[in-house]
Protein backbone atom coordinates (compact mmCIF):
# COMPACT_ATOMS: atom_id res chain seq x y z
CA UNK A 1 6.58 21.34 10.45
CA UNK A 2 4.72 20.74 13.56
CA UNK A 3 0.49 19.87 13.30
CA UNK A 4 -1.44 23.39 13.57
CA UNK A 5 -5.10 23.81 15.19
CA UNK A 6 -7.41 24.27 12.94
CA UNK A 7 -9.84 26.59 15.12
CA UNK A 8 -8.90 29.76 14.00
CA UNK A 9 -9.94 29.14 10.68
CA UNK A 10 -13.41 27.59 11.44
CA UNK A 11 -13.76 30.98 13.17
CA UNK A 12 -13.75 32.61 10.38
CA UNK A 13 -16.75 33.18 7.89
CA UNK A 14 -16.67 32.50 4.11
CA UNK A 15 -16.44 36.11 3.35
CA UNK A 16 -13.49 36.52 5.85
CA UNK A 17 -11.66 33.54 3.61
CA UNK A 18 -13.10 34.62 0.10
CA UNK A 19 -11.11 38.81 0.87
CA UNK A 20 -8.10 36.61 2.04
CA UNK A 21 -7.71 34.79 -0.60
CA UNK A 22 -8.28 37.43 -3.22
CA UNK A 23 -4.67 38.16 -4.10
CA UNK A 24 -3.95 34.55 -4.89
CA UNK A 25 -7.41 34.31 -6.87
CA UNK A 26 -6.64 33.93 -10.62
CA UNK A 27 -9.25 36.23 -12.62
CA UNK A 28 -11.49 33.69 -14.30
CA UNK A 29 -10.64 35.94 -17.81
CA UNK A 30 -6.62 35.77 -17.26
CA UNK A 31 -5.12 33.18 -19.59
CA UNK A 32 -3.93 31.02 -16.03
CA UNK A 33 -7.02 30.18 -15.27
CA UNK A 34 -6.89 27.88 -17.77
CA UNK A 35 -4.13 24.95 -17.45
CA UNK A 36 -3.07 22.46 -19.97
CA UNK A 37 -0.22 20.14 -19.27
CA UNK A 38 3.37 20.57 -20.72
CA UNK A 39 2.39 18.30 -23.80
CA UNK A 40 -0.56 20.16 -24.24
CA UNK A 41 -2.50 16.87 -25.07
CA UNK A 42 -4.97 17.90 -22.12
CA UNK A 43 -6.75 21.01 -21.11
CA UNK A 44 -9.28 22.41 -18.31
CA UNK A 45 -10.79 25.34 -17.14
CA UNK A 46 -11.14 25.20 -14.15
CA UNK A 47 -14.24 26.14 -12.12
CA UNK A 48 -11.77 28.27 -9.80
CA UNK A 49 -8.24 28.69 -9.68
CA UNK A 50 -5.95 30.00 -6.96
CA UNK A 51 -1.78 30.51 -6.78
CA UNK A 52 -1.20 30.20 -3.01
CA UNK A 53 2.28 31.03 -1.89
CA UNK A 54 1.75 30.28 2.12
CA UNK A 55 0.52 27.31 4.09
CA UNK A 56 -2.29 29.26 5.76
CA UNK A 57 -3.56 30.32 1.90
CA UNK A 58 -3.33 26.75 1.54
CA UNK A 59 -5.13 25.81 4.35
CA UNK A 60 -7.62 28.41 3.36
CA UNK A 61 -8.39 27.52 0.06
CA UNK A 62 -8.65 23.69 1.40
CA UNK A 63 -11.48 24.90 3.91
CA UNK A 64 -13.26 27.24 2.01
CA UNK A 65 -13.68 24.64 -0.73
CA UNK A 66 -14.88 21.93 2.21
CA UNK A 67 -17.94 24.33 2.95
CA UNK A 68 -19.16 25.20 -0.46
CA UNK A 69 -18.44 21.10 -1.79
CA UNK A 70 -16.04 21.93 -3.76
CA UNK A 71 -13.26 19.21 -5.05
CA UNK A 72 -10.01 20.56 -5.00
CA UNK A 73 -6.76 19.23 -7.18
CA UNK A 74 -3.20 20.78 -6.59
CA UNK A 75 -0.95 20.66 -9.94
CA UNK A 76 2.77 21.51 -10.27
CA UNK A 77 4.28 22.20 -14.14
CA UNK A 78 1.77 19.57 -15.45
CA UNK A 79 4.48 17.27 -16.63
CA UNK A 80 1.97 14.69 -16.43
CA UNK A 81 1.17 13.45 -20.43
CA UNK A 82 -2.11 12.26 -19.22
CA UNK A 83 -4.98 14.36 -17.13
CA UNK A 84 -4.27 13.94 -13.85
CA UNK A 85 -3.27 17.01 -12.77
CA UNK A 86 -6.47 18.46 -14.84
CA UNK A 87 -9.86 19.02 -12.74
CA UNK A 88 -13.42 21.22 -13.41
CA UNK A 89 -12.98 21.44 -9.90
CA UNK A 90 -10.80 24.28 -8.13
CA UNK A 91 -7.24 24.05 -9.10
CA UNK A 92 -4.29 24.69 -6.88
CA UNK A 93 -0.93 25.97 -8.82
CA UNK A 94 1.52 25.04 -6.36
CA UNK A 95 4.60 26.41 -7.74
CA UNK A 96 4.22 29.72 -5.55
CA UNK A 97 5.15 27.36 -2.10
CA UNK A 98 8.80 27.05 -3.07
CA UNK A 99 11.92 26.26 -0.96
CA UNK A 100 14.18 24.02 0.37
CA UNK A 101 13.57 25.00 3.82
CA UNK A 102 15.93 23.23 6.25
CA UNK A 103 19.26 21.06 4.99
CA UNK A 104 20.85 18.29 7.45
CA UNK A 105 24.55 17.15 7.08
CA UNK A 106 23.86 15.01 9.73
CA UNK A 107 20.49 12.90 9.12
CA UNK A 108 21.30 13.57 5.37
CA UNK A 109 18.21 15.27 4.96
CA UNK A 110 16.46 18.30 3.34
CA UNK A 111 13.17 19.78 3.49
CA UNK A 112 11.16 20.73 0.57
CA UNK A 113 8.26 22.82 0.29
CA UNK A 114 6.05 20.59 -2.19
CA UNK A 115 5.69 23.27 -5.21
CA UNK A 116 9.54 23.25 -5.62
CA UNK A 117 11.04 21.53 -8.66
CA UNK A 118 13.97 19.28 -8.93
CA UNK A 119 15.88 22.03 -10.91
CA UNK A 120 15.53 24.48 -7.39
CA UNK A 121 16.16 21.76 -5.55
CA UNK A 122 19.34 20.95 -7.13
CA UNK A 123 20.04 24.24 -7.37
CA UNK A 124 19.43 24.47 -3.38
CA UNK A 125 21.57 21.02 -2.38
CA UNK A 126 24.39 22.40 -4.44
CA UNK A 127 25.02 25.34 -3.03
CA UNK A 128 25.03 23.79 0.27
CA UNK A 129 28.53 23.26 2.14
CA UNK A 130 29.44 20.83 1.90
CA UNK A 131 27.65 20.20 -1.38
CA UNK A 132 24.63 17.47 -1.50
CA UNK A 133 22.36 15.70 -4.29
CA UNK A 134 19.04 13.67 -4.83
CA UNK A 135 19.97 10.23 -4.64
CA UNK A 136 18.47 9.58 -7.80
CA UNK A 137 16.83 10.79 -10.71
CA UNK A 138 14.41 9.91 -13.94
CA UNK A 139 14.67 11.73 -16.94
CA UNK A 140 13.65 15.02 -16.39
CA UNK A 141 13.85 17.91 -13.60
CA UNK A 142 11.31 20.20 -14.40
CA UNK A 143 8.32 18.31 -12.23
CA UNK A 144 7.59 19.62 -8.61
CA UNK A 145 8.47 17.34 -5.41
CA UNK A 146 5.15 16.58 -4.63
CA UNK A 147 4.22 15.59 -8.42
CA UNK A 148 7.37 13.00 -8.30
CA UNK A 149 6.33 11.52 -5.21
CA UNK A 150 2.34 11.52 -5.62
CA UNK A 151 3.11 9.25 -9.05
CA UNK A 152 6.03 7.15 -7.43
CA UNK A 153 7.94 8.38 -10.52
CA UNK A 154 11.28 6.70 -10.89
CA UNK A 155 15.05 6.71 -12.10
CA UNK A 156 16.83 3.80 -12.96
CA UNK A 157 19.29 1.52 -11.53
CA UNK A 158 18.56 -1.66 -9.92
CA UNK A 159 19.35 -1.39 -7.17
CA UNK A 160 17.63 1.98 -6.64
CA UNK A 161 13.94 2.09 -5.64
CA UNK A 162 11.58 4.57 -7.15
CA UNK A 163 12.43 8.14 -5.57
CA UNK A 164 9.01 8.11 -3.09
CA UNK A 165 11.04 5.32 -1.20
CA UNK A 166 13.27 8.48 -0.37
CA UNK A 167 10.90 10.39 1.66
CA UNK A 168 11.47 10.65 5.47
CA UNK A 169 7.96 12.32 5.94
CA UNK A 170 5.47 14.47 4.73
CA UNK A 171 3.47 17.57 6.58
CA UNK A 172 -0.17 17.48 4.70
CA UNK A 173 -3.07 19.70 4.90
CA UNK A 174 -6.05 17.62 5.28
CA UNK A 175 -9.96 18.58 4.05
CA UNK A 176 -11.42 18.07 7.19
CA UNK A 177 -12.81 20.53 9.55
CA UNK A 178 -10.12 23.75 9.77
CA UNK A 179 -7.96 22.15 7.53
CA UNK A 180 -5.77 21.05 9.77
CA UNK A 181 -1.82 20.38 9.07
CA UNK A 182 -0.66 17.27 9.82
CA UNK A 183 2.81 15.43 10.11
CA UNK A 184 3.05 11.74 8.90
CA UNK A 185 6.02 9.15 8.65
CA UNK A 186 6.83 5.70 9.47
CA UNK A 187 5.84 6.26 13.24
CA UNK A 188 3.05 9.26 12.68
CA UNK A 189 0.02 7.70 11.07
CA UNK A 190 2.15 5.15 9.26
CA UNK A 191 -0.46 4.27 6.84
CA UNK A 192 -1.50 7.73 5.84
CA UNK A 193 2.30 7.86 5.09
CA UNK A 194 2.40 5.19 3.10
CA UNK A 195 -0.44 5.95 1.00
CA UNK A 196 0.92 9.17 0.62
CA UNK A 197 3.71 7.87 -0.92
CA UNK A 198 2.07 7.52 -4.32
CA UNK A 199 -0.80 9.49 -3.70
CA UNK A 200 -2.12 10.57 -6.65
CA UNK A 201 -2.96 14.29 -5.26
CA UNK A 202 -5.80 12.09 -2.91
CA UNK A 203 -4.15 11.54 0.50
CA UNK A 204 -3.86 15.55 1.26
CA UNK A 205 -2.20 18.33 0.04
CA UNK A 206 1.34 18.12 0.04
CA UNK A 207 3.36 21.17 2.07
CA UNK A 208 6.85 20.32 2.85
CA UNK A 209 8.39 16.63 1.74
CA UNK A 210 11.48 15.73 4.51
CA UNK A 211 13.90 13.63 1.41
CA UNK A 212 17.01 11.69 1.99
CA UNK A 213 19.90 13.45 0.53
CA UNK A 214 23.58 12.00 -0.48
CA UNK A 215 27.38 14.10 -0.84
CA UNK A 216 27.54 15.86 -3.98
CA UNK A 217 28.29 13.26 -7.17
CA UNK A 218 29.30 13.07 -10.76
CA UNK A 219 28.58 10.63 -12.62
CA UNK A 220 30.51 8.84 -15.87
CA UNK A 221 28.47 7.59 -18.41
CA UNK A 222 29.84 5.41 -21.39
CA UNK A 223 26.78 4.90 -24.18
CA UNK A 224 27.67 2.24 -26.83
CA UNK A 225 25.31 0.50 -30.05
CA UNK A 226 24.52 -2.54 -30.17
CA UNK A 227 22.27 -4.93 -31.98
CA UNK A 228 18.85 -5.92 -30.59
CA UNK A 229 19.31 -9.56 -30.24
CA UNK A 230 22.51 -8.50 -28.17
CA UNK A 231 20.37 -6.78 -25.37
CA UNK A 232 17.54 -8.82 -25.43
CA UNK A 233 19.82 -12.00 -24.82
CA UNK A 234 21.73 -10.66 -22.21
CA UNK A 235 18.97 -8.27 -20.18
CA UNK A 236 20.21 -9.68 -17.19
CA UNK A 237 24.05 -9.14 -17.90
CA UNK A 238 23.66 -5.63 -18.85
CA UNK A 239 20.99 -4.63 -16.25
CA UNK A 240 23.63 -5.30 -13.11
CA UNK A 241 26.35 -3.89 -15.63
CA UNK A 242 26.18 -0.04 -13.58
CA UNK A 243 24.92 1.48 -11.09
CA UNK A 244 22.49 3.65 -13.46
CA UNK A 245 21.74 1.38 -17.02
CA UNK A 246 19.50 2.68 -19.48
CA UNK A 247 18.88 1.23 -22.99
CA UNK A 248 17.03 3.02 -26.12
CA UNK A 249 15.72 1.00 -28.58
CA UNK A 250 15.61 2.07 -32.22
CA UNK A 251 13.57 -0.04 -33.92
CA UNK A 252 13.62 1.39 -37.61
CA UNK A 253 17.52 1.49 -37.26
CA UNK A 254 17.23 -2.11 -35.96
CA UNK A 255 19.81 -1.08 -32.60
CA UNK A 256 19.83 -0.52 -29.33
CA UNK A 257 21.80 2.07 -27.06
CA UNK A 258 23.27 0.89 -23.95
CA UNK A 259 23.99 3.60 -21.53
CA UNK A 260 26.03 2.87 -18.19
CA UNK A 261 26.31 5.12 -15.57
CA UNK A 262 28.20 5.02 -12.74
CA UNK A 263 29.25 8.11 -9.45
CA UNK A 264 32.61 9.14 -9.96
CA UNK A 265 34.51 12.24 -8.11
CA UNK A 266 36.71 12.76 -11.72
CA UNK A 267 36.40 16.23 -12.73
CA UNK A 268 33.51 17.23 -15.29
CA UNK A 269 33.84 16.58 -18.91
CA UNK A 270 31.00 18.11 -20.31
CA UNK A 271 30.21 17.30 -24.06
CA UNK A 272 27.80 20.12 -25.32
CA UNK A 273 27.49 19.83 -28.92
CA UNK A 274 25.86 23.09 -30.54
CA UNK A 275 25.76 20.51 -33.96
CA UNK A 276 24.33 17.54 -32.37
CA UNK A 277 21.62 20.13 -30.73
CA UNK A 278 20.97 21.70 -34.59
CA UNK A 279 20.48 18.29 -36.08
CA UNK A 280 19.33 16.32 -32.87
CA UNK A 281 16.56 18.70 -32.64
CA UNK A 282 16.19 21.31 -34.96
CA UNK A 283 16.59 19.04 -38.25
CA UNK A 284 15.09 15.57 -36.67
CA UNK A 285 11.23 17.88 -35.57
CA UNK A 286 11.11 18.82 -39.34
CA UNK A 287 11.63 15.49 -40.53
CA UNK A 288 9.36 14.45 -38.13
CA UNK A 289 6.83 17.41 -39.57
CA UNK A 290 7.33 16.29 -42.80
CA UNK A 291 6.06 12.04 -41.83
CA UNK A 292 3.34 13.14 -40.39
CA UNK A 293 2.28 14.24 -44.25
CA UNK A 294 3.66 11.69 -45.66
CA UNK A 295 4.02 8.98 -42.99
CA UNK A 296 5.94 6.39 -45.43
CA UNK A 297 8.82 8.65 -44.40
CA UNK A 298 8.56 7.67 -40.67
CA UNK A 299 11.08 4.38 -40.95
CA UNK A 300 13.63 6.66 -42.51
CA UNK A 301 13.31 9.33 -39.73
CA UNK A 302 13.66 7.04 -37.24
CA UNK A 303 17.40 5.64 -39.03
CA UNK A 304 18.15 8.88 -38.84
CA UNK A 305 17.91 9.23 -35.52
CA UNK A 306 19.35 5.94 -35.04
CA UNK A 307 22.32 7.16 -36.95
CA UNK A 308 22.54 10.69 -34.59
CA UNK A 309 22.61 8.12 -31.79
CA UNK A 310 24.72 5.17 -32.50
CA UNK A 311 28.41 6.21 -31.54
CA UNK A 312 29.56 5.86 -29.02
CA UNK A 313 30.21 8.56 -26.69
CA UNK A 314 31.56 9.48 -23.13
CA UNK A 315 30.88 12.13 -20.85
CA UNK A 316 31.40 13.25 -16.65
CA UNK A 317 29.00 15.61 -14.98
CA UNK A 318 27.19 16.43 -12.25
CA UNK A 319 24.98 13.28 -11.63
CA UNK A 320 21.92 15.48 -12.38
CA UNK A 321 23.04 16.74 -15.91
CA UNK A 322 23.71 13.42 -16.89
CA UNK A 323 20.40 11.35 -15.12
CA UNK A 324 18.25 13.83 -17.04
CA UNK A 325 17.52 13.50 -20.50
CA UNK A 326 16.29 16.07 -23.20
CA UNK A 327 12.34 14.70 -23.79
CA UNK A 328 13.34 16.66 -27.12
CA UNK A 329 9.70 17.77 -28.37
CA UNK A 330 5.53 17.62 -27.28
CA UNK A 331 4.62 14.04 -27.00
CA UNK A 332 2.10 11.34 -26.59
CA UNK A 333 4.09 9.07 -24.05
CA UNK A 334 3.66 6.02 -22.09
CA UNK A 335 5.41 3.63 -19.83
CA UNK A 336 4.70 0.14 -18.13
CA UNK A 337 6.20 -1.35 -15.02
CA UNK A 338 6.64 -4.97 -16.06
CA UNK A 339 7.93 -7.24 -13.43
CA UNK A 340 11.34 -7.87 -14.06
CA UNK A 341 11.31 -11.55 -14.40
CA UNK A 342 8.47 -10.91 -17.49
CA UNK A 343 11.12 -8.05 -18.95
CA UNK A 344 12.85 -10.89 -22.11
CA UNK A 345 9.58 -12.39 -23.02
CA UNK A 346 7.45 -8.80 -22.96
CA UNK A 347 10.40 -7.12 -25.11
CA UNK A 348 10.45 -10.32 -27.50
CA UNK A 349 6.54 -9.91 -27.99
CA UNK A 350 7.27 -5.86 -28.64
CA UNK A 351 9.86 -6.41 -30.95
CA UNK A 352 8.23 -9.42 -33.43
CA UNK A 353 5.05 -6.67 -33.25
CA UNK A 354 6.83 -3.71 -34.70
CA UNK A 355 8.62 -6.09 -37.03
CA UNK A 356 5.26 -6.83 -38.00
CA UNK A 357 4.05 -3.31 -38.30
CA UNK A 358 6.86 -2.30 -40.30
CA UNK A 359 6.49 -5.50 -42.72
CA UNK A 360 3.11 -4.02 -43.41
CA UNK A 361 2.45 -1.14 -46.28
CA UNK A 362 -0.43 -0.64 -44.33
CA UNK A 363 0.85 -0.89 -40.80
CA UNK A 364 1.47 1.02 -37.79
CA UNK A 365 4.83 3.87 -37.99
CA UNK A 366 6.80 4.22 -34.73
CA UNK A 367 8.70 6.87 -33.32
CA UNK A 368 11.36 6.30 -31.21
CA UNK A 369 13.15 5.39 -29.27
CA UNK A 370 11.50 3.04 -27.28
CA UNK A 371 13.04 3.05 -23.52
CA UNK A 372 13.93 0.60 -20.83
CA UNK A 373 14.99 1.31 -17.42
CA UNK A 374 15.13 -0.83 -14.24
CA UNK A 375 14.02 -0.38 -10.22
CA UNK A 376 14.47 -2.49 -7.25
CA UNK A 377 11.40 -3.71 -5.51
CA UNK A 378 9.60 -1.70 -3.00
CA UNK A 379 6.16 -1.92 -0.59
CA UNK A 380 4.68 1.44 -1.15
CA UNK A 381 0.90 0.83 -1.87
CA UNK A 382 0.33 1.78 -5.21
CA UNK A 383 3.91 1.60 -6.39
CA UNK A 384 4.59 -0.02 -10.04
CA UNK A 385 7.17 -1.97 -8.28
CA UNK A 386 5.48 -2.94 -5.36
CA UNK A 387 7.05 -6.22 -4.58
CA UNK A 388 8.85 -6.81 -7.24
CA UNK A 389 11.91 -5.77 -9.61
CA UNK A 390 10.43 -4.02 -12.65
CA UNK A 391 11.43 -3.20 -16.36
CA UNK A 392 10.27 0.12 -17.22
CA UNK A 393 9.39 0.25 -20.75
CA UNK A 394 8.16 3.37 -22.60
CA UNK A 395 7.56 4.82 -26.00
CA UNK A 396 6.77 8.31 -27.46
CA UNK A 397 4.86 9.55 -30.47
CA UNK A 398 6.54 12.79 -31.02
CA UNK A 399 3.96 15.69 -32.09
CA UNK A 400 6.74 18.14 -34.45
CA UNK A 401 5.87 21.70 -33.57
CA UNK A 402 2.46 20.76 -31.44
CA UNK A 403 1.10 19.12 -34.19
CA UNK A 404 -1.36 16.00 -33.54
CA UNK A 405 -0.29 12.55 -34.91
CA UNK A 406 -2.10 9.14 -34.78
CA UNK A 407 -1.03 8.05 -32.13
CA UNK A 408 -3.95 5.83 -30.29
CA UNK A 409 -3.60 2.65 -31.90
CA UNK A 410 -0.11 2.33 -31.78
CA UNK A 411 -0.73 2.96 -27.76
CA UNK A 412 -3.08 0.50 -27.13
CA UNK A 413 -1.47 -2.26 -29.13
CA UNK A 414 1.36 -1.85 -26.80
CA UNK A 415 -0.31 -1.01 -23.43
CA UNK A 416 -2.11 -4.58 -24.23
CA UNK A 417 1.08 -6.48 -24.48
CA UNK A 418 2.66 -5.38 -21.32
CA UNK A 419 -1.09 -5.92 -19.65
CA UNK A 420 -0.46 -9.75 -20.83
CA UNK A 421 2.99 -9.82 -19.18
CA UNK A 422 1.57 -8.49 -15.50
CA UNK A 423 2.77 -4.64 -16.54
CA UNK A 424 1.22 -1.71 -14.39
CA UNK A 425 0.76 1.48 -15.75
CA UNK A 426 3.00 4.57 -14.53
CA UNK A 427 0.25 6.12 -12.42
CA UNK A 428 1.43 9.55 -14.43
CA UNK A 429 0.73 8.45 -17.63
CA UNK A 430 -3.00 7.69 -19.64
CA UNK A 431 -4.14 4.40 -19.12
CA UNK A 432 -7.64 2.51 -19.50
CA UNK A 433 -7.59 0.63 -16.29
CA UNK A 434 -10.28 0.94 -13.39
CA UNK A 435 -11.00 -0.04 -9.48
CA UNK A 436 -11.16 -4.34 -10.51
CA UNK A 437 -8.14 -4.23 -12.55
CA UNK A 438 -5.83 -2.18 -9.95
CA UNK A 439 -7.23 -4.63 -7.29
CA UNK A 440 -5.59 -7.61 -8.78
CA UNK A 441 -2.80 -5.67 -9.73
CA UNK A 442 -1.98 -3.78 -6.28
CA UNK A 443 -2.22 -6.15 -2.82
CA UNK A 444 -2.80 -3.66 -0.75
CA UNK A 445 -5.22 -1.03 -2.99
CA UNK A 446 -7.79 -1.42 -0.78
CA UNK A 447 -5.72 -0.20 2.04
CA UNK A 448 -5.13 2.68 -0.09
CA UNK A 449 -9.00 3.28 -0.41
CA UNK A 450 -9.40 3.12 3.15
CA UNK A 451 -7.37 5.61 4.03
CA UNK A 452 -8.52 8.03 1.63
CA UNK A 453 -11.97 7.47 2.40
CA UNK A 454 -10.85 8.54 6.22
CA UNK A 455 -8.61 11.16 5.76
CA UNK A 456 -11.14 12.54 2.91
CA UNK A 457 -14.80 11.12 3.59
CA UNK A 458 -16.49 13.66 0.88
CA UNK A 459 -14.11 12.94 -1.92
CA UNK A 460 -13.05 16.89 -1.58
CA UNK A 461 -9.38 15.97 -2.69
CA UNK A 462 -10.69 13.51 -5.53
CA UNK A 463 -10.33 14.75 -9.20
CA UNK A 464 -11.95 13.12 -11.96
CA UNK A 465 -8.93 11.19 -12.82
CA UNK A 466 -8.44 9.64 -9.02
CA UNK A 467 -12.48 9.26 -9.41
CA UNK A 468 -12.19 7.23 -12.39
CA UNK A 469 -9.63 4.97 -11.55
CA UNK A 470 -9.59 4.93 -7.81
CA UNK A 471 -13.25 5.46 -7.40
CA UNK A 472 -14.78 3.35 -10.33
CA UNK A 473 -17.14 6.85 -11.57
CA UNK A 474 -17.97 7.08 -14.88
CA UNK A 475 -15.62 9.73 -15.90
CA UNK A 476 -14.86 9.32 -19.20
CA UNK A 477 -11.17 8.99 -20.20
CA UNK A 478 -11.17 11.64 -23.02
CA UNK A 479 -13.16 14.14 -20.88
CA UNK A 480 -9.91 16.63 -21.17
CA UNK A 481 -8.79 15.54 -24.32
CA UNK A 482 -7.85 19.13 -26.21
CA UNK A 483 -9.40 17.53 -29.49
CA UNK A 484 -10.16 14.45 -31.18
CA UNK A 485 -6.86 12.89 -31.32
């Protein structure tokens, strides 16, 4: 998409924007106009919110908010588990600007409008001829494209980088005078690009992404047990041992799950399960119900699922079906990018801490499973693997049926161990860390700070969350909690 003018919409008054954008105005009494994010851990209401299904609505909404000092936020599904897609602010639902506009058998390229989710997209890239794929995946499908690449989210594999590395460029509406739309890439304002890249919702708003595309793949995974010492001494071994490695770590069933993917053009061998889905879901949330009641039951839920997951199994499908993975039920989650180098002595100090907790009548109960996945090294700004390979590790405290569960201490026990090991935070996911932290963590932050300050010099694209941990304001980090978890 080529950059537009902005005149003809500072020739128009407020009132001229304000009966345009009526239709796409949510009625502050309608039950959208107040968002909470898929976990429903977080909740706003929104001062104003508006469903734009065009660019020039876009644009509109951008400009009308730059004259009245407005801050606006754009938000996909709200896959985020922490509140960065939440604002008091006005609040852009993107999923109306949907599409994969353009495909290229030749560059290997597609374009996406930004509100479109990976499922569409898949969708779109299969039914191409011949048929293409995302190069990579993480676990789920269900966030937008612009929500993936504003939080550098990531797959695993590595050798693959996160999936912002993919993009080829970005067309942006900025919130400066008439909005104007803007293209970027390596050669067009390289370092708004780059910022973009993992941009937190702060470098503009997102209209079409141009991503790198591959043929059409299945892929074969092979998932085997094994004990914990077994990973942990041979992280290295099994890391390079596929293309796509992913281990789960059960640590009340005291084993690991190993799970090796690699592209294949076999046919598909499916394995749906209607039994495994009963008990892996149906059965495993009430047992979860019942420990948070009676938490001395949470070790023997988690053998249980230990024992749903330990055999070994086998399966070929379409790279996508296999990538993702079921995030099963509402959840208090979080994941740290530890360099990779850090990965055997930050698991060790995990594991002899939940051996510790679970020695303890008194001590903390986990859920599980705890999971570890691998990316190359990249040089986008604000990247969790910005310069070096990284260890993804993550855990979950499931909430059975929406239900809260103590969850905060368990949190920042861990989030303080992979701090000690050099871990950044996945940008998507609650964390306690502010402007001097990030600075020693990311080289080239205050690049990233520049930029925004000249692409956006009155903060109109700057929610509370970029505020508080970009900016340094004292926004407090429960400010959207839904209660006192």
């Amino acid at each position: 998409m080529s950059a537009d003018a902005p005149d003809s919409l500072i020739a128009l008054s407020d009132a001229d924007i304000a009966r345009e954008l009526e239709p796409v105005s949510v009625p502050s009494d309608a039950a959208r106009a107040t968002f909470s994010n898929w976990a429903d851990t977080f909740v706003c209401r929104p001062a104003r919110v508006f469903e734009p299904t065009s660019v020039r609505q876009c644009r509109l909404i951008v400009e009308l908010a730059r004259r009245q000092g407005a801050r606006v936020h754009p938000v996909g599904v709200g896959h985020s588990p922490s509140d960065l897609a939440c604002t008091n602010g006005w609040l852009l639902r993107m999923t109306g600007v949907t599409g994969v506009t353009s495909i290229d058998h030749d560059k290997k390229t597609a374009i996406i409008l930004g509100g479109t989710t990976l499922h569409q997209v898949h969708a779109a890239l299969a039914a191409a001829s011949p048929a293409l794929a995302m190069p990579n995946l993480g676990s789920i499908s269900d966030q937008t494209i612009a929500g993936l690449i504003s939080t550098a989210s990531h797959g695993s594999g590595v050798a693959f980088p996160v999936l912002s590395q993919h993009v080829r460029a970005l067309t942006l509406v900025l919130p400066q005078p008439g909005a104007p739309v803007v293209a970027v890439s390596p050669t067009e304002d390289p370092e708004l690009f780059m910022a973009s890249l993992c941009g937190l919702g702060a470098t503009g708003l997102i209209i079409d992404v141009e991503f790198e595309v591959v043929d059409a793949f299945r892929i074969e995974e092979t998932k085997t047990a094994h004990s914990i010492d077994d990973v942990l001494d041979n992280l290295d071994e099994i890391k390079a041992s596929a293309e796509h490695v992913r281990v789960w770590w059960y640590p009340d069933g005291k084993g690991m799950v190993v799970g090796r993917a690699n592209r294949t053009q076999q046919p598909a061998q499916p394995k749906p399960s209607l039994m495994a889905h009963i008990l892996g879901y149906h059965v495993t949330q009430f047992f979860l119900l019942a420990s948070r009641y009676v938490p001395s039951l949470t070790p023997a839920v988690g053998r249980w699922a230990w024992w749903l997951s330990k055999e070994d199994s086998h399966v070929i499908d379409d790279g996508y079906k296999v990538l993702n993975f079921d995030c099963l039920f509402p959840q208090y989650a979080l994941e740290w990018a530890v360099d990779a180098k850090e990965s055997k002595a930050c698991l060790d100090e995990i594991r002899r801490w939940l051996d510790a907790e679970a020695a303890d009548p008194a001590g903390l109960r986990t859920h599980f499973p705890v999971e570890i996945r691998w990316s190359c090294a990249d040089h986008i700004w604000l990247s969790p693997c910005y310069g070096r390979e990284t260890v993804w590790i993550g855990v979950v405290t499931y909430r059975p049926y929406g239900l809260p569960v103590p969850y905060r201490q368990f949190q920042e026990r861990f989030a303080e161990i992979c701090a000690k090991h050099g871990g950044r935070p996945h940008w998507a996911k609650t964390h306690l860390l502010r402007p001097a932290e990030l600075r020693a963590l990311y080289p080239e932050f205050d690049k990233f700070v520049a930029v925004i300050d000249r692409v956006d010099p009155d903060g109109i694209l700057r929610n509370e969350y970029v505020r508080r941990h970009i900016g340094g304001e004292d926004v407090k980090d429960r400010l959207f909690k839904r209660r006192a978890e």
